[in-house]
C-alpha atoms as a PDB file:
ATOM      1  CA  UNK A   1      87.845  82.640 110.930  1.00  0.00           C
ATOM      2  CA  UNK A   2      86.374  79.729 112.624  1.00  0.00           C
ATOM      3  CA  UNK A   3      87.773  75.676 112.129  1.00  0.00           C
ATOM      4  CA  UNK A   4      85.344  72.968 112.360  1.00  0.00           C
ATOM      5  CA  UNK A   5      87.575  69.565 112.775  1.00  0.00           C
ATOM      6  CA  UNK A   6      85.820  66.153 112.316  1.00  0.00           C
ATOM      7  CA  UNK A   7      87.284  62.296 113.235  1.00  0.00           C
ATOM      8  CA  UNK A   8      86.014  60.582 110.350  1.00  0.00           C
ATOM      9  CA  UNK A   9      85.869  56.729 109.750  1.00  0.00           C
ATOM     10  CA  UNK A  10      87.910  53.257 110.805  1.00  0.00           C
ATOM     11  CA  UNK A  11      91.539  54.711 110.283  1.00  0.00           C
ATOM     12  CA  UNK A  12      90.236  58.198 112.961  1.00  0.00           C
ATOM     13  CA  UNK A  13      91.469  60.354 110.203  1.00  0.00           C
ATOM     14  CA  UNK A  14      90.878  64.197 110.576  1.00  0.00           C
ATOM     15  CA  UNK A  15      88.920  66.630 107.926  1.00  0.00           C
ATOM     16  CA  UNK A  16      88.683  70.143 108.468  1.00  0.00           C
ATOM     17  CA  UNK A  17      86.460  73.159 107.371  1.00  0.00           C
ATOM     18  CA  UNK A  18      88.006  76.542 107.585  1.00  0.00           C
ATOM     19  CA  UNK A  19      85.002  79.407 107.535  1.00  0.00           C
ATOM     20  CA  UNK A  20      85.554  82.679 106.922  1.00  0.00           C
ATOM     21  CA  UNK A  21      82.744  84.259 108.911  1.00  0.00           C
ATOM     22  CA  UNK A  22      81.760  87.150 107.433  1.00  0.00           C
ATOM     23  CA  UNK A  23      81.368  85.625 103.800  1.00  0.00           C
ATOM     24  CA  UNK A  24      80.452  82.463 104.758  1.00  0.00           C
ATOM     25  CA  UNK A  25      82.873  80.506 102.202  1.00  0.00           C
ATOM     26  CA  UNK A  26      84.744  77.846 103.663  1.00  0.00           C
ATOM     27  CA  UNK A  27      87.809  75.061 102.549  1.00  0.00           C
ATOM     28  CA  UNK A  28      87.567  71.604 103.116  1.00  0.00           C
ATOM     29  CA  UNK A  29      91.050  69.725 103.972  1.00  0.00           C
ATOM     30  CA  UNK A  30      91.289  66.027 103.713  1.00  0.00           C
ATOM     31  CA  UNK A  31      87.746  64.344 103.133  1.00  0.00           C
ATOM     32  CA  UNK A  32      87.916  60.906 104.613  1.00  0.00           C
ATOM     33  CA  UNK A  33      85.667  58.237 105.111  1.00  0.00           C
ATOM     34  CA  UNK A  34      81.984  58.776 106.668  1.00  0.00           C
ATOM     35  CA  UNK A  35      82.456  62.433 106.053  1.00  0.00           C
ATOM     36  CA  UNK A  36      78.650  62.906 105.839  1.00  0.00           C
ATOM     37  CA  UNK A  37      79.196  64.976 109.696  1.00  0.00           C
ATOM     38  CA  UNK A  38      81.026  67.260 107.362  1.00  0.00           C
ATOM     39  CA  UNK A  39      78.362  67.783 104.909  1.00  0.00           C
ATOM     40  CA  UNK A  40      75.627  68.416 107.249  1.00  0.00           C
ATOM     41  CA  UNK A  41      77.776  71.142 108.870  1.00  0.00           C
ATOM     42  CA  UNK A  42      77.868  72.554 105.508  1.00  0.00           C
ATOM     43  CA  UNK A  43      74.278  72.840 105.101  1.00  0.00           C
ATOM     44  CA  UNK A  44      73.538  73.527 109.156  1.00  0.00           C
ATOM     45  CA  UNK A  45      75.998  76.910 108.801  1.00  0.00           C
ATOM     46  CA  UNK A  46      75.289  77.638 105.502  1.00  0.00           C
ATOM     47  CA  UNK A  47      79.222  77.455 104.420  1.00  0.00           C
ATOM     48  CA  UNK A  48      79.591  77.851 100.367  1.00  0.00           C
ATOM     49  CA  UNK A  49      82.448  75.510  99.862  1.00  0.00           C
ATOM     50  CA  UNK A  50      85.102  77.079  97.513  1.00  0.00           C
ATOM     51  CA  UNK A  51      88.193  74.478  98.137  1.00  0.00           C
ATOM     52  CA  UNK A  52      88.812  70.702  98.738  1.00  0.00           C
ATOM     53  CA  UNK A  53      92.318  70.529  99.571  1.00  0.00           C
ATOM     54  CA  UNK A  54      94.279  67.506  99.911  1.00  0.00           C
ATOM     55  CA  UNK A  55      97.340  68.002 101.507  1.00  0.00           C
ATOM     56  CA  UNK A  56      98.652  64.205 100.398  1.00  0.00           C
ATOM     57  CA  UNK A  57      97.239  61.334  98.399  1.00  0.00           C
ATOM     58  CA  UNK A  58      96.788  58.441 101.190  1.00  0.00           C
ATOM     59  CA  UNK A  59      93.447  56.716 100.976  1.00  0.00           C
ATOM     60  CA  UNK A  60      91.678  57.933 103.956  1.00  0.00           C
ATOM     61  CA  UNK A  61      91.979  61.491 103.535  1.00  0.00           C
ATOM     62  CA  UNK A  62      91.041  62.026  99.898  1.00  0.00           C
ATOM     63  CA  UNK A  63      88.494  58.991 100.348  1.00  0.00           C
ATOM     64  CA  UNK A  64      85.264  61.429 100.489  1.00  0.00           C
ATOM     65  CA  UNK A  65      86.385  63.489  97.118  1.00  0.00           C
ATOM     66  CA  UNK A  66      84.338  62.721  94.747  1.00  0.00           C
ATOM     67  CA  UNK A  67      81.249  63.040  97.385  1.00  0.00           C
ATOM     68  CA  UNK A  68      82.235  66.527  97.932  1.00  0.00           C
ATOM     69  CA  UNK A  69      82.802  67.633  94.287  1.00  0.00           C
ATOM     70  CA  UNK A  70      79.571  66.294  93.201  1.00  0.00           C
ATOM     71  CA  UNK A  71      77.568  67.712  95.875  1.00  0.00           C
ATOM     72  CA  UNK A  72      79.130  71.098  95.660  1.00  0.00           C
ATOM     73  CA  UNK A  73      81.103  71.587  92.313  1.00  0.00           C
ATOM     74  CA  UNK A  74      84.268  72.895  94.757  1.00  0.00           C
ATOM     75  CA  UNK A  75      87.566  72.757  92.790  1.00  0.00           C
ATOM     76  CA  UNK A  76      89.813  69.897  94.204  1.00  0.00           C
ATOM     77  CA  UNK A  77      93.262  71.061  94.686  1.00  0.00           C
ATOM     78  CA  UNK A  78      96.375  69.319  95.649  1.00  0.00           C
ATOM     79  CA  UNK A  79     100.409  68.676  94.996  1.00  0.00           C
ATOM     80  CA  UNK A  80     100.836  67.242  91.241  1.00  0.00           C
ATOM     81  CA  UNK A  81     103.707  64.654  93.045  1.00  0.00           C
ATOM     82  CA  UNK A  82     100.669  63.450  94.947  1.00  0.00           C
ATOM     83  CA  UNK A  83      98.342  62.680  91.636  1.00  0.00           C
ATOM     84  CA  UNK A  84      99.546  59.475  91.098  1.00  0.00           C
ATOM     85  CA  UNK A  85      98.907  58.630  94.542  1.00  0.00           C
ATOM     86  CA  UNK A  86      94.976  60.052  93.718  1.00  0.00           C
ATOM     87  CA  UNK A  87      94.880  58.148  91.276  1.00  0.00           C
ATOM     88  CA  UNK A  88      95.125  54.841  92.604  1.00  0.00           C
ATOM     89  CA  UNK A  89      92.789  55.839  95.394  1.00  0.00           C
ATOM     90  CA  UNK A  90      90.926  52.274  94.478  1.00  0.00           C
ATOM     91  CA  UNK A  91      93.557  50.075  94.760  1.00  0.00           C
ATOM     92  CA  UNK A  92      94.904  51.545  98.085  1.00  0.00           C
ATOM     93  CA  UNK A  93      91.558  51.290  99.498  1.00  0.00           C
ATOM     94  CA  UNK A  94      91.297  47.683  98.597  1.00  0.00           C
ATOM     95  CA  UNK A  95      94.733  46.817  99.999  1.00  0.00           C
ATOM     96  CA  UNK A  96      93.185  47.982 103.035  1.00  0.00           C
ATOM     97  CA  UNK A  97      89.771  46.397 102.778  1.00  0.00           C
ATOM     98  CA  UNK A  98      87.937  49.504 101.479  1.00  0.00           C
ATOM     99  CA  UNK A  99      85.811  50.219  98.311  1.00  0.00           C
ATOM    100  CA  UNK A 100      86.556  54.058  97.258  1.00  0.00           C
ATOM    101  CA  UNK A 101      84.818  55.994  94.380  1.00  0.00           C
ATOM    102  CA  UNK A 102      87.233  57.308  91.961  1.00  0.00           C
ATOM    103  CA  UNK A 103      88.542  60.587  92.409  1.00  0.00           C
ATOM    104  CA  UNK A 104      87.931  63.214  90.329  1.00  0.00           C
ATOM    105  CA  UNK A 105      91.092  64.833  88.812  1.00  0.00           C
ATOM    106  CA  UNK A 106      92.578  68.017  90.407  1.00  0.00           C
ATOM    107  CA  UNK A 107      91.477  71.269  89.561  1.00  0.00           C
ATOM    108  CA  UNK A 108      94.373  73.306  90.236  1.00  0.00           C
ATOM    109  CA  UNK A 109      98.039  71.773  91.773  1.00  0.00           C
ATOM    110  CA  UNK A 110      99.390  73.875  94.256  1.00  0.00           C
ATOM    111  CA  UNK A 111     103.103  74.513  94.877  1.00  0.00           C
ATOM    112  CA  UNK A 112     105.370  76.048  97.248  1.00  0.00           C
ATOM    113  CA  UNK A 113     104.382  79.555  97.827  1.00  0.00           C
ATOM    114  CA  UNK A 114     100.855  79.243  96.438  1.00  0.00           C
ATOM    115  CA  UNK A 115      98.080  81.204  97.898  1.00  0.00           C
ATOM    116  CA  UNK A 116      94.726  79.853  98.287  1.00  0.00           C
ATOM    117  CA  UNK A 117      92.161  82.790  99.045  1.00  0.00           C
ATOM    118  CA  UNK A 118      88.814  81.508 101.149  1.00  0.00           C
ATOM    119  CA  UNK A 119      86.859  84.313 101.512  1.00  0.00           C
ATOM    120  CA  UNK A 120      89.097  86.911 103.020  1.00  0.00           C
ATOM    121  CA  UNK A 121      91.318  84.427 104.931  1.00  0.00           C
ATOM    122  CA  UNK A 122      94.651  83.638 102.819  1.00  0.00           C
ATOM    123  CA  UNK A 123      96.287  80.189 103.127  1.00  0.00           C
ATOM    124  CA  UNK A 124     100.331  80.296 102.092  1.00  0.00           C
ATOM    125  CA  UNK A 125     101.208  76.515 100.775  1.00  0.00           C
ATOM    126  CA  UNK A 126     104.102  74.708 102.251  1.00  0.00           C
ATOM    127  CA  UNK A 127     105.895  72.077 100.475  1.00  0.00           C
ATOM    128  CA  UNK A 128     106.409  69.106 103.131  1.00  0.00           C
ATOM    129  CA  UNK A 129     107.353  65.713 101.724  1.00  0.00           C
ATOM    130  CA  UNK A 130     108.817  63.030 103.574  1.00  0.00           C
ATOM    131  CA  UNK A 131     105.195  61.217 104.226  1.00  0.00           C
ATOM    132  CA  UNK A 132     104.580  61.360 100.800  1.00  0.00           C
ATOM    133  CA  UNK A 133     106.677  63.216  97.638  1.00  0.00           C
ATOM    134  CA  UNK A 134     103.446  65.488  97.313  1.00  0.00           C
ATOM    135  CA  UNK A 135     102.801  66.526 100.926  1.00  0.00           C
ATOM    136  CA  UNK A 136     101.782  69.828 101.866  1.00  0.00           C
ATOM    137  CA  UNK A 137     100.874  72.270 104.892  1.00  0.00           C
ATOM    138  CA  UNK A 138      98.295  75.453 104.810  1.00  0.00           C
ATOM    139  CA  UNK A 139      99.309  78.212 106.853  1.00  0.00           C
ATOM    140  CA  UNK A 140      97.555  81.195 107.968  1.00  0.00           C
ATOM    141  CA  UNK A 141      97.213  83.340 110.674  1.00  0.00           C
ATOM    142  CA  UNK A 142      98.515  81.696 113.474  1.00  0.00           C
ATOM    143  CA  UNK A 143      97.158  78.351 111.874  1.00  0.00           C
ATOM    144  CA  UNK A 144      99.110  75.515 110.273  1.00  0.00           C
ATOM    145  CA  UNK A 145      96.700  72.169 108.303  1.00  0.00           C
ATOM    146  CA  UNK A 146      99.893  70.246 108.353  1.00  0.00           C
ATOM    147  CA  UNK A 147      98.105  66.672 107.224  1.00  0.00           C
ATOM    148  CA  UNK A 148     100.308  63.809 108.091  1.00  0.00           C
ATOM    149  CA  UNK A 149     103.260  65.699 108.143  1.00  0.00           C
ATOM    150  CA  UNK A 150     103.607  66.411 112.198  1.00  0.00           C
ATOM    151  CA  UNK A 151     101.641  65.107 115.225  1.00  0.00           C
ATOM    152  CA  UNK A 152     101.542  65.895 118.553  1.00  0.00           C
ATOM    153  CA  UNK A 153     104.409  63.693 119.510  1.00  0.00           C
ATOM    154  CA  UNK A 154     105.421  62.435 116.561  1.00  0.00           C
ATOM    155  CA  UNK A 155     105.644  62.639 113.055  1.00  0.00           C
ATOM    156  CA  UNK A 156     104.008  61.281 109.993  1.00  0.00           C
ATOM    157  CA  UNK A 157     104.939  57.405 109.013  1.00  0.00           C
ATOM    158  CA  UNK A 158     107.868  57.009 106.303  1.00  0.00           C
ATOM    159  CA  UNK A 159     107.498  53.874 105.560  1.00  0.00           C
ATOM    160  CA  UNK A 160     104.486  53.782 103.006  1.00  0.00           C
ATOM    161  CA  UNK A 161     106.125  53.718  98.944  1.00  0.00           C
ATOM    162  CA  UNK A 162     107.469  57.606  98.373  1.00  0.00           C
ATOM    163  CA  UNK A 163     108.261  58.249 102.127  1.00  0.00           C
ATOM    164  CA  UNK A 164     111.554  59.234 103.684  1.00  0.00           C
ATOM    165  CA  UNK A 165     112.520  59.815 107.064  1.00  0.00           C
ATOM    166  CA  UNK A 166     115.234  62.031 106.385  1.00  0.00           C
ATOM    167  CA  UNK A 167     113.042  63.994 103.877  1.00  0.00           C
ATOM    168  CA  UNK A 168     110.529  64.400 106.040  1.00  0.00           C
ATOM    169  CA  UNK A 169     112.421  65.708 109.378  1.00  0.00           C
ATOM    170  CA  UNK A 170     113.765  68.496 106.955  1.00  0.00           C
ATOM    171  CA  UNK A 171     110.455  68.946 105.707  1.00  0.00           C
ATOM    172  CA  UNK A 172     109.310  70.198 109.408  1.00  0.00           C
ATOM    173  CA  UNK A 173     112.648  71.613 110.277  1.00  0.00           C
ATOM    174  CA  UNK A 174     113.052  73.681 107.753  1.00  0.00           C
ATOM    175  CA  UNK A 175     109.189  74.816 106.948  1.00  0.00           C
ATOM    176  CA  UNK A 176     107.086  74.038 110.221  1.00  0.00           C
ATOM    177  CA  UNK A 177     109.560  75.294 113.057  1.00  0.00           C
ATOM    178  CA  UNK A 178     110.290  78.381 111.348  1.00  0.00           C
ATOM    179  CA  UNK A 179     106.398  79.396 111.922  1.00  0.00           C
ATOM    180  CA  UNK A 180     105.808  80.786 115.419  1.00  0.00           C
ATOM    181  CA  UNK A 181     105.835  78.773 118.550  1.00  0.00           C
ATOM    182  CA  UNK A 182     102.092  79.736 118.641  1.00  0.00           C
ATOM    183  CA  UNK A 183     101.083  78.687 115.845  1.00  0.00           C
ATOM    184  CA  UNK A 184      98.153  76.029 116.211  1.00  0.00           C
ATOM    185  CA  UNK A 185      99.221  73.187 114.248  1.00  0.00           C
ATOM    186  CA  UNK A 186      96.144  71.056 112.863  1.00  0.00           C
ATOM    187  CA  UNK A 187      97.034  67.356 111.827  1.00  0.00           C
ATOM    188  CA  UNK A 188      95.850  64.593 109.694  1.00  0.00           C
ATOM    189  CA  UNK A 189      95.513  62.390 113.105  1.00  0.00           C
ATOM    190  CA  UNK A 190      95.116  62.753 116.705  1.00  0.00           C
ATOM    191  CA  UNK A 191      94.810  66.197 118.763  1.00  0.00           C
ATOM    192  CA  UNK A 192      95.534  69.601 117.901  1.00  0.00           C
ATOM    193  CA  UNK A 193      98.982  70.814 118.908  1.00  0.00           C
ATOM    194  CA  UNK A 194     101.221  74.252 118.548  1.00  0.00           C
ATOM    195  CA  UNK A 195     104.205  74.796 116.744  1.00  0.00           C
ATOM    196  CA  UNK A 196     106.730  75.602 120.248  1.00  0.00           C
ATOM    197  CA  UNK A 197     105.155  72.553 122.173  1.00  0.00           C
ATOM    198  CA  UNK A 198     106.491  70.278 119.319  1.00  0.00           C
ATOM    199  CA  UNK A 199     109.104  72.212 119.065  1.00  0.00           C
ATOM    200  CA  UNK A 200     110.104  71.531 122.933  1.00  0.00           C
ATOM    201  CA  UNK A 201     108.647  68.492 123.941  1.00  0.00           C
ATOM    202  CA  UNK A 202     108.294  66.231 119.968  1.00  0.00           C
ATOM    203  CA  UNK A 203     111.284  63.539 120.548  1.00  0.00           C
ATOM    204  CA  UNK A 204     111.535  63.189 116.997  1.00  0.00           C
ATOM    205  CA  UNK A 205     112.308  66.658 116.689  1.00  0.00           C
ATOM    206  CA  UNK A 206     114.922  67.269 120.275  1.00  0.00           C
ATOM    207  CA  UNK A 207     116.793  64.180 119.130  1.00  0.00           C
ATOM    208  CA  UNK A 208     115.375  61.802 121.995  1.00  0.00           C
ATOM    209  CA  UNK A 209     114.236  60.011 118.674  1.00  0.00           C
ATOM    210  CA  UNK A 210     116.949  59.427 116.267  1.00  0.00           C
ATOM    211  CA  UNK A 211     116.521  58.211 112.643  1.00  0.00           C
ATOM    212  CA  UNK A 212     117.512  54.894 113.197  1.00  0.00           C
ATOM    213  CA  UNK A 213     114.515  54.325 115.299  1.00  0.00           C
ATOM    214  CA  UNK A 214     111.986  55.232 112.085  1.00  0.00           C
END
């Protein structure tokens, strides 16, 4: 199993390729903007794309998926409580200064306790919303794709329509911290992170952060 992580366009949102080694097949989580990096990995390793996974519906990380399903026929998979969200990929991009293509529609919604095979590498969904109604994480061996849902040091913003601070704290409480402190946690933004340092040093998860302050 090998992860390829890219820091794609204006907003420094992450993408990720997950390779399964041995067959070569790989997902792709969260195509952004300027994900052409991610492409030409693709073709440089020879990865068969077999998932585009969105684990929420914000602009900048389903921005490149219409790029990706028409260069490699992948089937596009998210939450359904995120399709609206998809669906008005345009507009969102506009109220931000951005022109988007359209997406194309989901292949296949994923819900809590799905499995998404990649090769020979499993990934268990996680239902997680709080950022938005749809979010979701991707766990597997040792490895969580957690999109906007946890940071290192902080969480995903609440504010955005569909968000909730309370949801989302319970979200990671009750899904995220119960995965091993080892457990390399892969985010929408910023650095990689593990499960027990977030766990131990997040203040919006030992309290040093309180609701209020969201």
């Amino acid at each position: 199993m090998k992860v390829y992580a890219f820091t794609l366009g204006p907003l420094q949102s992450n993408a990720y390729l997950l390779a399964d080694e041995a067959t070569r097949e790989a997902a792709l989580f969260d195509p952004g903007m300027e994900s052409e990096p991610v492409a030409e990995v693709l073709v440089r390793e020879r990865l068969t794309l077999t998932a585009i996974i969105n684990t929420h519906g914000h602009f900048d990380h389903v921005f490149g998926n219409a790029y990706f399903k028409t260069k490699t026929g992948a089937p596009l998979l998210m939450h359904r409580a995120d399709l609206d969200l998809v669906k008005r990929l345009e507009e969102q991009s506009l109220y931000f200064g951005f022109r988007a293509t359209p997406s194309p529609p989901p292949d296949r919604f994923l819900e809590e306790g799905d499995l998404v095979q990649v090769g020979g590498i499993r990934l268990r969904v996680l239902h997680t919303p709080g950022h938005s109604p749809g979010g979701i994480c991707l766990v597997t061996e040792g490895t969580a794709f957690v999109g906007d849902t946890l940071f290192a040091g902080s969480i995903g913003r609440t504010d955005l329509p569909g968000g909730s601070a309370e949801t989302l704290l319970t979200s990671i409480r009750d899904k995220l911290l119960t995965l091993p402190d080892d457990t390399v946690v892969y985010p929408g933004h910023g650095p990689a992170t593990t499960i027990g340092h977030e766990r131990r040093h997040n203040p919006f998860l030992t309290g040093r952060v309180s609701l209020f302050d969201l």
